[in-house]
N, C-alpha and C. Protein backbone atom coordinates (compact mmCIF):
# COMPACT_ATOMS: atom_id res chain seq x y z
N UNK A 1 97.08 109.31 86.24
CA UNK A 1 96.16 108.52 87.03
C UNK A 1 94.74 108.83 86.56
N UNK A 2 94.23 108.15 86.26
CA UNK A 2 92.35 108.04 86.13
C UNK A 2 91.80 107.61 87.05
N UNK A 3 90.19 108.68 86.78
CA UNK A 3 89.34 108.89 87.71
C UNK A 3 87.87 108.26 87.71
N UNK A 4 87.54 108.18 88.27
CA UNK A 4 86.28 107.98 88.19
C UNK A 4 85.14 108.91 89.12
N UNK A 5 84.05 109.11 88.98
CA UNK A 5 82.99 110.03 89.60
C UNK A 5 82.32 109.63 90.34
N UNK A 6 82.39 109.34 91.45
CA UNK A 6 81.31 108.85 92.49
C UNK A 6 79.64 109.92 92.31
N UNK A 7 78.30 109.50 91.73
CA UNK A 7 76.87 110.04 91.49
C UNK A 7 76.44 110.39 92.37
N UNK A 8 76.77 109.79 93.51
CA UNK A 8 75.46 110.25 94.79
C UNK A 8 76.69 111.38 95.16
N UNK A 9 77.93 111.44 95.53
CA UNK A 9 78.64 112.71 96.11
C UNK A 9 79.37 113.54 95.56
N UNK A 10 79.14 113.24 94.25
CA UNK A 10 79.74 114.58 92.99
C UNK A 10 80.85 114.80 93.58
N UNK A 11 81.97 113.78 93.96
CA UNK A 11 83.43 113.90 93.93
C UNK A 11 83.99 113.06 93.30
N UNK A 12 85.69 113.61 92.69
CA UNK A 12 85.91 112.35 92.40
C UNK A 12 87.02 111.53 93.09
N UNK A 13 86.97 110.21 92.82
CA UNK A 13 87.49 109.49 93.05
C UNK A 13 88.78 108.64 92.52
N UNK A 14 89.80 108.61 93.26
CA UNK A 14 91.26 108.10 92.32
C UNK A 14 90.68 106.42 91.79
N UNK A 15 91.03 105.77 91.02
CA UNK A 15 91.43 104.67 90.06
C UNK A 15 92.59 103.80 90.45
N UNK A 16 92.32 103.07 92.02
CA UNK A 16 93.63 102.63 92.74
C UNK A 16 94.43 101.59 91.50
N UNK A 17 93.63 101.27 90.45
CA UNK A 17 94.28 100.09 89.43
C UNK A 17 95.43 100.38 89.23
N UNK A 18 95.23 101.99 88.82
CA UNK A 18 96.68 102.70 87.89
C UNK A 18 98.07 103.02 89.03
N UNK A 19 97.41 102.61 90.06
CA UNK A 19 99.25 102.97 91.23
C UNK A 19 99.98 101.69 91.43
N UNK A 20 100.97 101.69 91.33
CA UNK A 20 102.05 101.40 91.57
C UNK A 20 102.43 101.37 92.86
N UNK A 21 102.93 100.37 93.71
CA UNK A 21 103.71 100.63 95.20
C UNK A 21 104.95 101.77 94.77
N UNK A 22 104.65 102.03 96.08
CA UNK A 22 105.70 103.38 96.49
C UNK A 22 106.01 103.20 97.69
N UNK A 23 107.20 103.51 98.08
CA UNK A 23 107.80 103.14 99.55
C UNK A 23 108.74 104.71 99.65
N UNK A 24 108.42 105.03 101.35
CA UNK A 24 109.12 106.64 101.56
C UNK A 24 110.37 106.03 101.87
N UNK A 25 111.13 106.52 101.73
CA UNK A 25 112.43 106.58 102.20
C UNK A 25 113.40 107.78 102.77
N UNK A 26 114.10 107.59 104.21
CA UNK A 26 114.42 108.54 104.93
C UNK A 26 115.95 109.03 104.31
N UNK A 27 116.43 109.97 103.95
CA UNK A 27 117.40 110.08 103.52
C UNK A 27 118.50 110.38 104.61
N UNK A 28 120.19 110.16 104.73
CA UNK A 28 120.96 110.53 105.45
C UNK A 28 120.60 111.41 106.54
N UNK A 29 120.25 112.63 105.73
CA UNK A 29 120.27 113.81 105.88
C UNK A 29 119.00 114.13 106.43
N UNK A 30 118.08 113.21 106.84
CA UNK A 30 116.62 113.54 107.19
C UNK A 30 115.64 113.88 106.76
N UNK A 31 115.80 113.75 105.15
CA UNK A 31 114.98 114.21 104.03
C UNK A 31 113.98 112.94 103.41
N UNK A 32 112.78 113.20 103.63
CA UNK A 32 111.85 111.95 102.97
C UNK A 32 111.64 112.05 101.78
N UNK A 33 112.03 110.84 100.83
CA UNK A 33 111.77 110.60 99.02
C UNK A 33 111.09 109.80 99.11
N UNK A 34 110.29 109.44 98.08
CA UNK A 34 109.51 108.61 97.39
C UNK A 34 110.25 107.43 96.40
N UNK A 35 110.50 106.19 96.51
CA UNK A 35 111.07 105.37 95.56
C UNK A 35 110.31 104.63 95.24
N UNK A 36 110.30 104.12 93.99
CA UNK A 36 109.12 102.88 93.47
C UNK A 36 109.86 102.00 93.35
N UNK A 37 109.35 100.33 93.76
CA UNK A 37 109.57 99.14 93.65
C UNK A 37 109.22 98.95 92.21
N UNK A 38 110.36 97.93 91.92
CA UNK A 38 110.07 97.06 90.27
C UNK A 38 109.02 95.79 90.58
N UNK A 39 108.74 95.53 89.58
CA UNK A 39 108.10 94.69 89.24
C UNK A 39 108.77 93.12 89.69
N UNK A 40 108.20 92.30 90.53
CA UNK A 40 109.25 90.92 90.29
C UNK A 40 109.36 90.26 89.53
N UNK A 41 108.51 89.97 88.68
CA UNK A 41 108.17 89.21 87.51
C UNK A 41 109.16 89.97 86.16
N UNK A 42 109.54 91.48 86.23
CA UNK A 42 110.20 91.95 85.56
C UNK A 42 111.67 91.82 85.10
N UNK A 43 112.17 91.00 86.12
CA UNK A 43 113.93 90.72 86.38
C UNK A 43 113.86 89.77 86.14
N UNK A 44 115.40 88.99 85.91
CA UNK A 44 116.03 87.72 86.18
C UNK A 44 117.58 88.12 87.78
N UNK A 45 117.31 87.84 88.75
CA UNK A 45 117.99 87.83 89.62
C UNK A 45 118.89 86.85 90.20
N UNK A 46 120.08 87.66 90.58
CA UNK A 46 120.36 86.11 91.80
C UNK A 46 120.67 86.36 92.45
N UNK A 47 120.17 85.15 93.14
CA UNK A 47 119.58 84.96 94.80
C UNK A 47 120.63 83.98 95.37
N UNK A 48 120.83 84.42 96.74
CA UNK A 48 121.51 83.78 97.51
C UNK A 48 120.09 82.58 98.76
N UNK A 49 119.57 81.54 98.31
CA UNK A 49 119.17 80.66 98.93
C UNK A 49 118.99 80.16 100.41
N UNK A 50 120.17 80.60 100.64
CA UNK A 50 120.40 80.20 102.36
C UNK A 50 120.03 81.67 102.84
N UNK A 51 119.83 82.32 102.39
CA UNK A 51 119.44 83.72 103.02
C UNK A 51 117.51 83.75 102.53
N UNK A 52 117.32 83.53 101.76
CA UNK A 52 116.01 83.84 101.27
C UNK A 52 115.19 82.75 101.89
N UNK A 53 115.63 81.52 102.18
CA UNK A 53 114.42 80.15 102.71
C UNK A 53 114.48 80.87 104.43
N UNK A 54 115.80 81.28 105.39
CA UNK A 54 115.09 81.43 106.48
C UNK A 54 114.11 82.78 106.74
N UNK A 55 114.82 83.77 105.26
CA UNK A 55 113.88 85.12 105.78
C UNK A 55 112.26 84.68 105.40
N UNK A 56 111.59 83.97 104.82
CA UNK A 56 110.93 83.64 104.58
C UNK A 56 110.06 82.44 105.72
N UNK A 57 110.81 82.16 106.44
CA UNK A 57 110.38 81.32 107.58
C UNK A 57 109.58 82.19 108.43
N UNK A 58 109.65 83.14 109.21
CA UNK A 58 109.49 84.15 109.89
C UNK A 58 109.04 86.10 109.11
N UNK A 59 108.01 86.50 109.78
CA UNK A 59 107.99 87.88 109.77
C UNK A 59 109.08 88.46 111.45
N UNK A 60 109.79 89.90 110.68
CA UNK A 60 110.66 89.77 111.94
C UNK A 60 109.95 90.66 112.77
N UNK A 61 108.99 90.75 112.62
CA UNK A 61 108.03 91.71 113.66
C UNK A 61 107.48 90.70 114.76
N UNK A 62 106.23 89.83 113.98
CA UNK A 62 105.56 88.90 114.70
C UNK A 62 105.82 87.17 114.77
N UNK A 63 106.82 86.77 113.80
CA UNK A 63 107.07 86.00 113.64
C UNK A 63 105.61 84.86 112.74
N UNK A 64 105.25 85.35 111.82
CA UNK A 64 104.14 84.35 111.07
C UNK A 64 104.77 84.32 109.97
N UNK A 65 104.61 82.92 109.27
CA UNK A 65 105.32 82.84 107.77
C UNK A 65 104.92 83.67 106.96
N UNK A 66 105.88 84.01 106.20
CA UNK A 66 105.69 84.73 104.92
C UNK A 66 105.72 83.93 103.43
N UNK A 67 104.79 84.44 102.51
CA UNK A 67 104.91 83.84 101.21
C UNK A 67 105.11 84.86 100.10
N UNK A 68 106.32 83.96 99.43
CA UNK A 68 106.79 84.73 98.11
C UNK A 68 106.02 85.60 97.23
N UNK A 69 104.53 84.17 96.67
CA UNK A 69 103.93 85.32 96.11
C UNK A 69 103.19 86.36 96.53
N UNK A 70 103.13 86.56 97.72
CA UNK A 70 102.49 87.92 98.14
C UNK A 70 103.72 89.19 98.04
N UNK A 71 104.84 89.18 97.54
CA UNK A 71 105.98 90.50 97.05
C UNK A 71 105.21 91.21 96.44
N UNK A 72 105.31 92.43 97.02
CA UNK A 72 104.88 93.42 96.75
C UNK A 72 105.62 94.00 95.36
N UNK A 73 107.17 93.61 95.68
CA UNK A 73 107.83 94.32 94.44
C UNK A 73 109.40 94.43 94.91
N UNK A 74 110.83 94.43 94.25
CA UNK A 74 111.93 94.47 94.69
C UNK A 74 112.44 95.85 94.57
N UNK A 75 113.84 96.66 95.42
CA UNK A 75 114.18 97.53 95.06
C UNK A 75 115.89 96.92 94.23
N UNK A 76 115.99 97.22 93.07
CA UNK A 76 117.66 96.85 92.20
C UNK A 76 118.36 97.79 92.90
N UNK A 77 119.45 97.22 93.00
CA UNK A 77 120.83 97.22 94.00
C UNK A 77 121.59 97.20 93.13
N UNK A 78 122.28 97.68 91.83
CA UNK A 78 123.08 96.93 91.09
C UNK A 78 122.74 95.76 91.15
N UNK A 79 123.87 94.52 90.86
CA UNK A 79 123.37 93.27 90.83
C UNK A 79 122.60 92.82 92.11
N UNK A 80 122.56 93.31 93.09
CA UNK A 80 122.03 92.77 94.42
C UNK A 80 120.54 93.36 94.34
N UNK A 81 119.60 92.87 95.21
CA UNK A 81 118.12 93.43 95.55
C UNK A 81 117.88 93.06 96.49
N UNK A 82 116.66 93.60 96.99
CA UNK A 82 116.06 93.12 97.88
C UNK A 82 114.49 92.86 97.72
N UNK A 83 113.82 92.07 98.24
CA UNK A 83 112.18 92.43 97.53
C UNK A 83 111.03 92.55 99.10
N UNK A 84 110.57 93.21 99.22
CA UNK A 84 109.37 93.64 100.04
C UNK A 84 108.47 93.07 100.03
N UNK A 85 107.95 91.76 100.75
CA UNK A 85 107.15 91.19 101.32
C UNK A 85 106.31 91.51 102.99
N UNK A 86 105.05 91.91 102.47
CA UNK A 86 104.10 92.00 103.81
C UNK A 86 103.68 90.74 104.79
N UNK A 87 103.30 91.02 105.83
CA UNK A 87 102.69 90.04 106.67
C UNK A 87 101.45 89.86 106.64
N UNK A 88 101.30 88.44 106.61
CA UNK A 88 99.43 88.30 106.42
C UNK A 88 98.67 88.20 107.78
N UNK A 89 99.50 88.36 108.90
CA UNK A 89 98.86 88.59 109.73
C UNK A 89 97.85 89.49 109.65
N UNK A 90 96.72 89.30 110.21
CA UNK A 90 95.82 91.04 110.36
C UNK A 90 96.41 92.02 111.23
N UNK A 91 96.65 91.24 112.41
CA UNK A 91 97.61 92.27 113.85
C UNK A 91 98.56 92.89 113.22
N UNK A 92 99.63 92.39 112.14
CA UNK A 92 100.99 93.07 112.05
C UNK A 92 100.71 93.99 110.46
N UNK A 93 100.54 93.24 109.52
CA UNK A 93 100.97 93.69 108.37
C UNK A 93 101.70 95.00 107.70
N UNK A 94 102.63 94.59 108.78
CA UNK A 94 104.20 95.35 108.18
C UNK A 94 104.72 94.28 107.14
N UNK A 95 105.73 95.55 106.13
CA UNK A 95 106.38 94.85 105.32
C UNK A 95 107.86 94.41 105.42
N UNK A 96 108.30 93.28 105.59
CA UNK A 96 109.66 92.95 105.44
C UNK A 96 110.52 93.11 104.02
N UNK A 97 111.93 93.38 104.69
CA UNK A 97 112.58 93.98 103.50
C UNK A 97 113.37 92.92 103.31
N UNK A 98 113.57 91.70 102.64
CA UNK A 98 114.43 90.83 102.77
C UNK A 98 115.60 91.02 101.51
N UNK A 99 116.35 90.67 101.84
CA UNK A 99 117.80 90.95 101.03
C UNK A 99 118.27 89.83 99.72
N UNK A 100 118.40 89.56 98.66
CA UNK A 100 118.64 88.12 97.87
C UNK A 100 119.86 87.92 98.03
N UNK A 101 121.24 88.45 98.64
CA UNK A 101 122.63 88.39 98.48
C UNK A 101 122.69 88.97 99.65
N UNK A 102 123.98 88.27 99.51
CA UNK A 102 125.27 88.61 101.11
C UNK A 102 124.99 90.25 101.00
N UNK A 103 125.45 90.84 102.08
CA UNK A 103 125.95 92.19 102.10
C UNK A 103 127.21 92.97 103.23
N UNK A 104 128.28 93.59 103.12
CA UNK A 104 128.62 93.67 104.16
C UNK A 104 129.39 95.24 103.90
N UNK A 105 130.21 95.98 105.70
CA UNK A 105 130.13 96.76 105.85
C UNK A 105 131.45 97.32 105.05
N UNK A 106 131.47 98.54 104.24
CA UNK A 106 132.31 99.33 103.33
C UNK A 106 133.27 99.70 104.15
N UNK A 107 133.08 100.75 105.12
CA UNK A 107 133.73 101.53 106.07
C UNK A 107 132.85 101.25 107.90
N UNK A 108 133.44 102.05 108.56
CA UNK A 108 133.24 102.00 109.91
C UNK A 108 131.39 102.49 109.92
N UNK A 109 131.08 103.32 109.09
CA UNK A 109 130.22 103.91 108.78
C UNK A 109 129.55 104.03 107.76
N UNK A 110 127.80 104.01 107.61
CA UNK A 110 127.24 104.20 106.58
C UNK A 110 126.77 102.85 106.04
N UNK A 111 126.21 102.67 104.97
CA UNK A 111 125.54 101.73 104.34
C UNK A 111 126.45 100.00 103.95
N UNK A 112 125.43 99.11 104.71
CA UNK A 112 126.15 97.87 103.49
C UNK A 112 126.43 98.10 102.43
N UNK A 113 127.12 97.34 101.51
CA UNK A 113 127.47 97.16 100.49
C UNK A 113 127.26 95.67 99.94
N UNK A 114 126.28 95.38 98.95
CA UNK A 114 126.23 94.26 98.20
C UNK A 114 127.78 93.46 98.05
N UNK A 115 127.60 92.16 98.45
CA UNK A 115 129.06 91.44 97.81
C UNK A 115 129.12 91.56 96.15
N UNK A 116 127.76 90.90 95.40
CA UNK A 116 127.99 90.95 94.16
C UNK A 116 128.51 92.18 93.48
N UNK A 117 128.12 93.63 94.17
CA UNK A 117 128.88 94.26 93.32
C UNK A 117 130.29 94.61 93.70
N UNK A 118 130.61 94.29 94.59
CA UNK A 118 132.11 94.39 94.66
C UNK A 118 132.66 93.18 93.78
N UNK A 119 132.49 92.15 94.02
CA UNK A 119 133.09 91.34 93.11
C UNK A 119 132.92 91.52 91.61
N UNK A 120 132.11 91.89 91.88
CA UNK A 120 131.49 92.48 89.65
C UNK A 120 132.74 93.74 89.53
N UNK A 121 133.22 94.20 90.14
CA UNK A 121 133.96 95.15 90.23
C UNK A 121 135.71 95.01 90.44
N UNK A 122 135.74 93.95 90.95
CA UNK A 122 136.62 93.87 91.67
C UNK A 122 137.41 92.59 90.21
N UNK A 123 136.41 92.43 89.63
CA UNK A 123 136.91 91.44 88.07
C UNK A 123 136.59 90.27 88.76
């Protein structure tokens, strides 16, 4: 990361150009990590349509539309993702995590599971 020197208070100052989004994430176990979002422009994905036009209708906090190009950035799922879009509200601007593919439950317990990769799997 580069810096720059603020003159009048002889400190320095971070270079917000050079960061990257970062999102914490709570682990099972109660342990907080750090994961970085990709780039969207970086992938070719696929998207399930009927899921992406209504999450996009609504923020599920405050309910104000959301727009694509304001994505912050997706997290890869194997073939599945999801991409992180904020609210332009001023009141809310939380970020929604919207999903591009089906997902459903493995066991009684624990995490969805992407359809695409079961079927990528499954032949």
């Amino acid at each position: 990361m580069s810096t720059t020197k603020d003159s009048k208070t002889a400190r320095v100052q971070p270079n917000l150009n050079d960061v990257q989004w970062e999102e914490v994430v709570e682990t099972s176990d109660g342990e907080k990590q750090t994961s970085q979002l990709n780039e969207i422009s970086d992938y070719k994905v696929i998207c399930d349509l009927s899921l992406l036009g209504p999450a996009l209708d609504s923020c599920e906090y405050c309910g104000c539309r959301l727009r694509l190009s304001k994505c912050k950035g997706m997290k890869l799922c194997g073939l599945g993702c999801e991409i992180h879009i904020p609210c332009e509200n001023g009141d809310c601007l939380r970020t929604n995590v919207i999903p591009l593919s089906k997902r459903h439950k493995h066991k009684k317990f624990g995490p969805k599971v992407w359809d695409l990769n079961t079927k990528a799997a499954a032949g």
